[in-house]
Protein backbone atom coordinates (compact mmCIF):
# COMPACT_ATOMS: atom_id res chain seq x y z
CA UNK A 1 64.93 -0.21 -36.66
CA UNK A 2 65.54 -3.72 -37.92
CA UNK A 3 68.46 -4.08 -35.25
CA UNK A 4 66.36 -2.97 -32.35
CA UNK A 5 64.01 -5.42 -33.48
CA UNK A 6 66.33 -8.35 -32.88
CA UNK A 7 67.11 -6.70 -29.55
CA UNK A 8 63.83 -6.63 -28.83
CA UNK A 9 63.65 -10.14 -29.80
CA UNK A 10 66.11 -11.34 -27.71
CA UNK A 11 65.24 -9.19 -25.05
CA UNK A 12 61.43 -10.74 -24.77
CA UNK A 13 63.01 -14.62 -24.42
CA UNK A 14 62.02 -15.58 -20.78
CA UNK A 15 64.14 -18.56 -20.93
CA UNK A 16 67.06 -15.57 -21.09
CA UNK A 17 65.85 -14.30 -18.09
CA UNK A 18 66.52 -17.67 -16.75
CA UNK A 19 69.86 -17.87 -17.54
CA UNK A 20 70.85 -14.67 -16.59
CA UNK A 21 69.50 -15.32 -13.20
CA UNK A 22 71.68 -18.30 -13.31
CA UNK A 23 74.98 -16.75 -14.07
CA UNK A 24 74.43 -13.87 -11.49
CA UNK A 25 73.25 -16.34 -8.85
CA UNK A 26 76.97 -18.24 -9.03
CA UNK A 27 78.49 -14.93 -9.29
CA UNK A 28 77.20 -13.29 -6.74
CA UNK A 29 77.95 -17.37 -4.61
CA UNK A 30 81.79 -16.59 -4.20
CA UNK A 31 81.24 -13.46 -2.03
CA UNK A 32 77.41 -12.99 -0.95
CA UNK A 33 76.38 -16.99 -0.68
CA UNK A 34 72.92 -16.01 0.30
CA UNK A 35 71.92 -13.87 -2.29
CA UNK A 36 73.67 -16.03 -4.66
CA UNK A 37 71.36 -18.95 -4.01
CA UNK A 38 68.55 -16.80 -3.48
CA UNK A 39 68.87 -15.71 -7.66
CA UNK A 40 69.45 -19.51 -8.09
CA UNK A 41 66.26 -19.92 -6.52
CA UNK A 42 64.53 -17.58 -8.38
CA UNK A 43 65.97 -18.42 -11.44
CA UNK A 44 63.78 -22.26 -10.94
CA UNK A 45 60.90 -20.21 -9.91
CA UNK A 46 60.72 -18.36 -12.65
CA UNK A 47 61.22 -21.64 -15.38
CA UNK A 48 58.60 -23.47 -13.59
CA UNK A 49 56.05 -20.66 -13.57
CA UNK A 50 56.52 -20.57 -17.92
CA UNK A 51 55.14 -23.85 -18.44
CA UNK A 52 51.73 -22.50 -17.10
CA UNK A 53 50.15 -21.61 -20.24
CA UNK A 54 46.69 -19.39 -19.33
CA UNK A 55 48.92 -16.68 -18.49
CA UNK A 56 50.41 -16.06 -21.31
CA UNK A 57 47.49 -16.82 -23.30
CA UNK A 58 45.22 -14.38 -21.37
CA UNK A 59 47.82 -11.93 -22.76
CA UNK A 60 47.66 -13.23 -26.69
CA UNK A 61 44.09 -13.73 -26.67
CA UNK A 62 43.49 -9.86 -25.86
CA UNK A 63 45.69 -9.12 -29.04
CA UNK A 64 43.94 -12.00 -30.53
CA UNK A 65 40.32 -10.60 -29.54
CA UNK A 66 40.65 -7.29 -31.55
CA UNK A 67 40.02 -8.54 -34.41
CA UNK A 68 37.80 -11.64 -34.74
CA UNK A 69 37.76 -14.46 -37.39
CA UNK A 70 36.23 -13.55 -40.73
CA UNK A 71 33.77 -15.97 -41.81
CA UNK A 72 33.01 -14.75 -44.69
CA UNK A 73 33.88 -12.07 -47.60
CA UNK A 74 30.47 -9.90 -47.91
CA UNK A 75 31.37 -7.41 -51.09
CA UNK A 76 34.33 -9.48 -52.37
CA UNK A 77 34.27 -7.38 -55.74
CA UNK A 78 35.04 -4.78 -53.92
CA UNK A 79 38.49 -5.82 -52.55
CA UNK A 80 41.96 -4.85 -55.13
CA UNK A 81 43.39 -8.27 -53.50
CA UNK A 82 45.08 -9.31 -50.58
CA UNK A 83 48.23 -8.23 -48.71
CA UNK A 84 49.97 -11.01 -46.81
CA UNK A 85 52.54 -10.43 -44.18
CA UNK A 86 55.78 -12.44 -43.42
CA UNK A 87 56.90 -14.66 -41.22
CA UNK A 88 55.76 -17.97 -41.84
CA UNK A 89 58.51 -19.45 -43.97
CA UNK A 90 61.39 -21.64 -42.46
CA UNK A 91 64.76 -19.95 -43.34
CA UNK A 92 65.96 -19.90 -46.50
CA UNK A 93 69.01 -22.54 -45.43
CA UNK A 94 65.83 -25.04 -44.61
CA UNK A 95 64.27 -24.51 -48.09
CA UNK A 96 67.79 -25.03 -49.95
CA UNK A 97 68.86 -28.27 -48.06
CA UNK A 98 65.43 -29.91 -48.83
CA UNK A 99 64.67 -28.41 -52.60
CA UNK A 100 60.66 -28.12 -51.26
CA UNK A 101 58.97 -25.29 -49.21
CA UNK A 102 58.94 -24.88 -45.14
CA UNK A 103 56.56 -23.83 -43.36
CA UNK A 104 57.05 -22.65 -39.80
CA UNK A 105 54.39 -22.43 -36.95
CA UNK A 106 52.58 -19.49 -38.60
CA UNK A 107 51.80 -21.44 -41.98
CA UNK A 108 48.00 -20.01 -41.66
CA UNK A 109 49.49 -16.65 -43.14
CA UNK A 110 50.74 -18.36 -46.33
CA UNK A 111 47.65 -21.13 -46.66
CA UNK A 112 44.75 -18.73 -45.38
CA UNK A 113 44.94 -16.69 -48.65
CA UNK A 114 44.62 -19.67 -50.86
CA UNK A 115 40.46 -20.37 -50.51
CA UNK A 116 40.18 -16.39 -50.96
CA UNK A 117 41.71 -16.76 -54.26
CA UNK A 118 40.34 -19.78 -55.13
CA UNK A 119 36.94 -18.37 -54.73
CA UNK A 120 37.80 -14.64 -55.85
CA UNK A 121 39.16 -15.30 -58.80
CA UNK A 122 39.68 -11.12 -59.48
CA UNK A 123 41.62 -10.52 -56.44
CA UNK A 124 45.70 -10.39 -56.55
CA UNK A 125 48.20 -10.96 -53.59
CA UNK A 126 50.55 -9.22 -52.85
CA UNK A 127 53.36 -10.85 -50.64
CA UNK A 128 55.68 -8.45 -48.87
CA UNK A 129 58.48 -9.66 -46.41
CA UNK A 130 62.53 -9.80 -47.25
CA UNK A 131 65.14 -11.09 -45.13
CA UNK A 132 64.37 -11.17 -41.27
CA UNK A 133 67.27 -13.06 -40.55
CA UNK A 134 70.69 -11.33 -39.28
CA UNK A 135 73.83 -12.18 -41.92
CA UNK A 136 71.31 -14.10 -43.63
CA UNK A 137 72.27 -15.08 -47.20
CA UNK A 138 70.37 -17.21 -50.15
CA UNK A 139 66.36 -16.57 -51.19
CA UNK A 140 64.77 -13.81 -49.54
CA UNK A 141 60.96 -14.41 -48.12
CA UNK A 142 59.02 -13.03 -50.83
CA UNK A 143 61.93 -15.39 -53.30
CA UNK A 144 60.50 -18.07 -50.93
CA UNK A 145 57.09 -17.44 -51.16
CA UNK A 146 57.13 -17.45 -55.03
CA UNK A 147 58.12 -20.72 -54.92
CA UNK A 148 55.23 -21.61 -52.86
CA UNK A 149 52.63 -20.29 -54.85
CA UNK A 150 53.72 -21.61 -57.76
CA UNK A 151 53.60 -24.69 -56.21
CA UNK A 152 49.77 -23.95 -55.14
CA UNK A 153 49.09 -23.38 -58.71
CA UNK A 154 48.14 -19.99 -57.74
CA UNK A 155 48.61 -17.71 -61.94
CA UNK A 156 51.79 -15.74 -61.51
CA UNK A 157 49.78 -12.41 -63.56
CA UNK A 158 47.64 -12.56 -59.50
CA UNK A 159 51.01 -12.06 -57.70
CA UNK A 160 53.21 -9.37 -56.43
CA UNK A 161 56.38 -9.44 -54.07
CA UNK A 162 58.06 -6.59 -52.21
CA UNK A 163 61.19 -7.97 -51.34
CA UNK A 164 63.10 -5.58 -49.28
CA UNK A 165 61.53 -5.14 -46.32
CA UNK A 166 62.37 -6.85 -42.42
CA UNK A 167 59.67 -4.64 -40.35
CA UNK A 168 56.29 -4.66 -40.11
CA UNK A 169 56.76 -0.58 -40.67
CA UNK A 170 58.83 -1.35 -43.79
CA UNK A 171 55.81 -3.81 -44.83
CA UNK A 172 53.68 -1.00 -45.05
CA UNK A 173 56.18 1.34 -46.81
CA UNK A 174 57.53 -0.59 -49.38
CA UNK A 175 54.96 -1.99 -50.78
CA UNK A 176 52.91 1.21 -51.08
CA UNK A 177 55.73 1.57 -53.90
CA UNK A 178 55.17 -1.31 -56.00
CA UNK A 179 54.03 -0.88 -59.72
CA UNK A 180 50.38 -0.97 -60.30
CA UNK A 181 49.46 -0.86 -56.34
CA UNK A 182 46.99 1.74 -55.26
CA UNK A 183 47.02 1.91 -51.41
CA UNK A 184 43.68 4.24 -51.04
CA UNK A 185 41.49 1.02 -52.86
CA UNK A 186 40.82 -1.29 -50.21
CA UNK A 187 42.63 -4.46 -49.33
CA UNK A 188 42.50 -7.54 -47.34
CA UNK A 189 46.08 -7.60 -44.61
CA UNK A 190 46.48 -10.84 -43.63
CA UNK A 191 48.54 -11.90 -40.84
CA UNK A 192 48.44 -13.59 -37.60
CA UNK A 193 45.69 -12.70 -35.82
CA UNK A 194 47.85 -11.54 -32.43
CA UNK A 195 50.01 -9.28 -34.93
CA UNK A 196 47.12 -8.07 -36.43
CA UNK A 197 46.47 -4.84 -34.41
CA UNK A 198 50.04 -3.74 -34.74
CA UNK A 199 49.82 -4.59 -38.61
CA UNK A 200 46.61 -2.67 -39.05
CA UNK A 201 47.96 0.52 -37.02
CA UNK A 202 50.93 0.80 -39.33
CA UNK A 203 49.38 0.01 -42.53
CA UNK A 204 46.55 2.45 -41.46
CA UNK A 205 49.55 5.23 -40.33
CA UNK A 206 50.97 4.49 -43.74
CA UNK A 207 47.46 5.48 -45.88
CA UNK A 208 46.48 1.57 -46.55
CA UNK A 209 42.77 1.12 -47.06
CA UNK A 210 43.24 -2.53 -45.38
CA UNK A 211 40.60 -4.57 -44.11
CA UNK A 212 41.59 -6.79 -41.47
CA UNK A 213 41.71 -10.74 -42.26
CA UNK A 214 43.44 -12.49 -39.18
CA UNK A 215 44.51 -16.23 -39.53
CA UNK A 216 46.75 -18.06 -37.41
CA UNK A 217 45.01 -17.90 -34.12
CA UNK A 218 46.89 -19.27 -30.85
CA UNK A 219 44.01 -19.17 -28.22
CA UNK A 220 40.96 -20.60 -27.42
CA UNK A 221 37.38 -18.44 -25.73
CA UNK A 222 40.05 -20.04 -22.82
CA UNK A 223 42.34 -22.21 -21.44
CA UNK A 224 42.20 -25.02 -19.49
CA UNK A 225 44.24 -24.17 -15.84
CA UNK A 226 46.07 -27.82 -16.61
CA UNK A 227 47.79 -26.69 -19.84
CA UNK A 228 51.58 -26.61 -18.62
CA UNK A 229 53.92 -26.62 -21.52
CA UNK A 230 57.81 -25.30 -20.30
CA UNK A 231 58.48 -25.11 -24.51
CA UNK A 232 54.80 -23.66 -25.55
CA UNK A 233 54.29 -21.94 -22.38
CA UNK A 234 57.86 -20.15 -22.98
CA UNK A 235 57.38 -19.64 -26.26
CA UNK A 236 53.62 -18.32 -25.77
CA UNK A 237 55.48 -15.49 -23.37
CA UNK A 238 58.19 -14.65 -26.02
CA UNK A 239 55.35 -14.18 -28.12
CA UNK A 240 52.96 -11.88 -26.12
CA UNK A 241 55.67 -10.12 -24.67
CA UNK A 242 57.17 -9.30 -28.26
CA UNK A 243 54.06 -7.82 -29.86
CA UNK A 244 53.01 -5.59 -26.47
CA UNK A 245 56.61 -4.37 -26.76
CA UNK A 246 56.19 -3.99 -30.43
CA UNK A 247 52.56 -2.05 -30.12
CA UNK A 248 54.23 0.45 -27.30
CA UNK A 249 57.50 0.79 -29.64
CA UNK A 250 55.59 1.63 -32.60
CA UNK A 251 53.25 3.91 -30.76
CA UNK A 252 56.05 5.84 -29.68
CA UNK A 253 58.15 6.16 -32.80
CA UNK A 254 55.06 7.12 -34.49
CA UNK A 255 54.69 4.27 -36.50
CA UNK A 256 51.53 3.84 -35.89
């Protein structure tokens, strides 16, 4: 499963489809010239059409729009704590060559529990995330995201850390099996708000009693038709792309 992911990954890069385009346009030059350039051609097409960002972002902010903003915690006694999803730390070769945490694009998942527990003194978090990196070697995520903590001053008795897993499936799993974690009281899942329906599916699928707390939102009520970004609007297609991919794969295995 964690393989496929990376396929999927990879698979879900636009700017790959670009340069595959590319490399069978000058094949195909040396015996069919005009379908050669034609690919070439396309190729361009296709890089200049990325940069236009309300596309993609029409796709993210449907993700996005399934589960709105909280803006507040009604019942907060109620809640066993919070379960945060990963994927917003910098690898672990970034922490190590610095000696201070790194944050990537998706920081809202680490930061947007902080208030919660600042204001909910009785809740816990629970981190869960290992090692999404292939032939990755040092800290793992949740080894990572004790350091950050810490350095939030956030009591170490309010934390757990699952460790092990690289899905959002294994997310679910593993830390259903943590000591002193009952699944059936209810919890908080934060994550980014356009992985949030996938997230809530699986932990759902897995018997969580999860509330959903999305952070990390990427779009607006809507975008303005000038936004043209070839590096956001590329990445904003990886991005949608990945998680409608992800939703059908999941729905399929019966992961969710």
């Amino acid at each position: 499963m964690f393989l496929a992911a990376k396929l999927l990954a990879f698979a879900t890069q636009p700017l790959a489809w670009v340069v595959l385009l590319l490399i069978l346009g000058l094949l195909a030059q040396r015996r069919w010239h005009r379908a050669g350039m034609g690919l070439i051609w396309l190729a361009l097409g296709v890089l200049l059409l990325l940069g236009w960002e309300p596309w993609p972002d029409a796709l993210v902010r449907r993700l996005e729009a399934r589960y709105p903003a909280v803006a507040s915690l009604p019942q907060a006694q109620r809640y066993a704590g919070l379960v945060v999803l990963g994927g917003a730390l910098e690898p672990s070769y970034v922490w190590q060559g610095h000696g201070q945490p790194a944050l990537n694009d998706a920081a809202e998942r680490m930061t947007g529990a902080l208030p919660l527990l600042q204001r909910h003194p009785h809740l816990q978090l629970l981190f869960t995330g290992g090692e999404g990196e292939l032939l990755a070697k040092g800290l793992t995520e949740a080894e990572r995201a004790r350091i950050f903590y810490a350095d939030m001053g956030v009591a170490p008795q309010r934390l757990l850390f699952e460790s092990a897993s690289r899905t959002t499936y294994e997310n679910a799993v593993l830390s259903a099996t943590l000591p002193g974690v009952d699944k059936t009281r209810p919890w908080l899942l934060v994550t980014s708000a356009w992985h949030m329906p996938r997230a809530m599916a699986t932990f759902e699928k897995a018997g969580w009693n999860v509330t959903a707390y999305p952070v990390d939102f990427r779009t607006g009520s809507e975008t303005p038709w000038t936004r043209y970004s070839l590096g956001g609007g590329s990445g904003k297609w990886s991005l949608a792309l990945h998680e409608y991919l992800g939703l059908l794969a999941y729905r399929l295995s019966g992961k969710s």
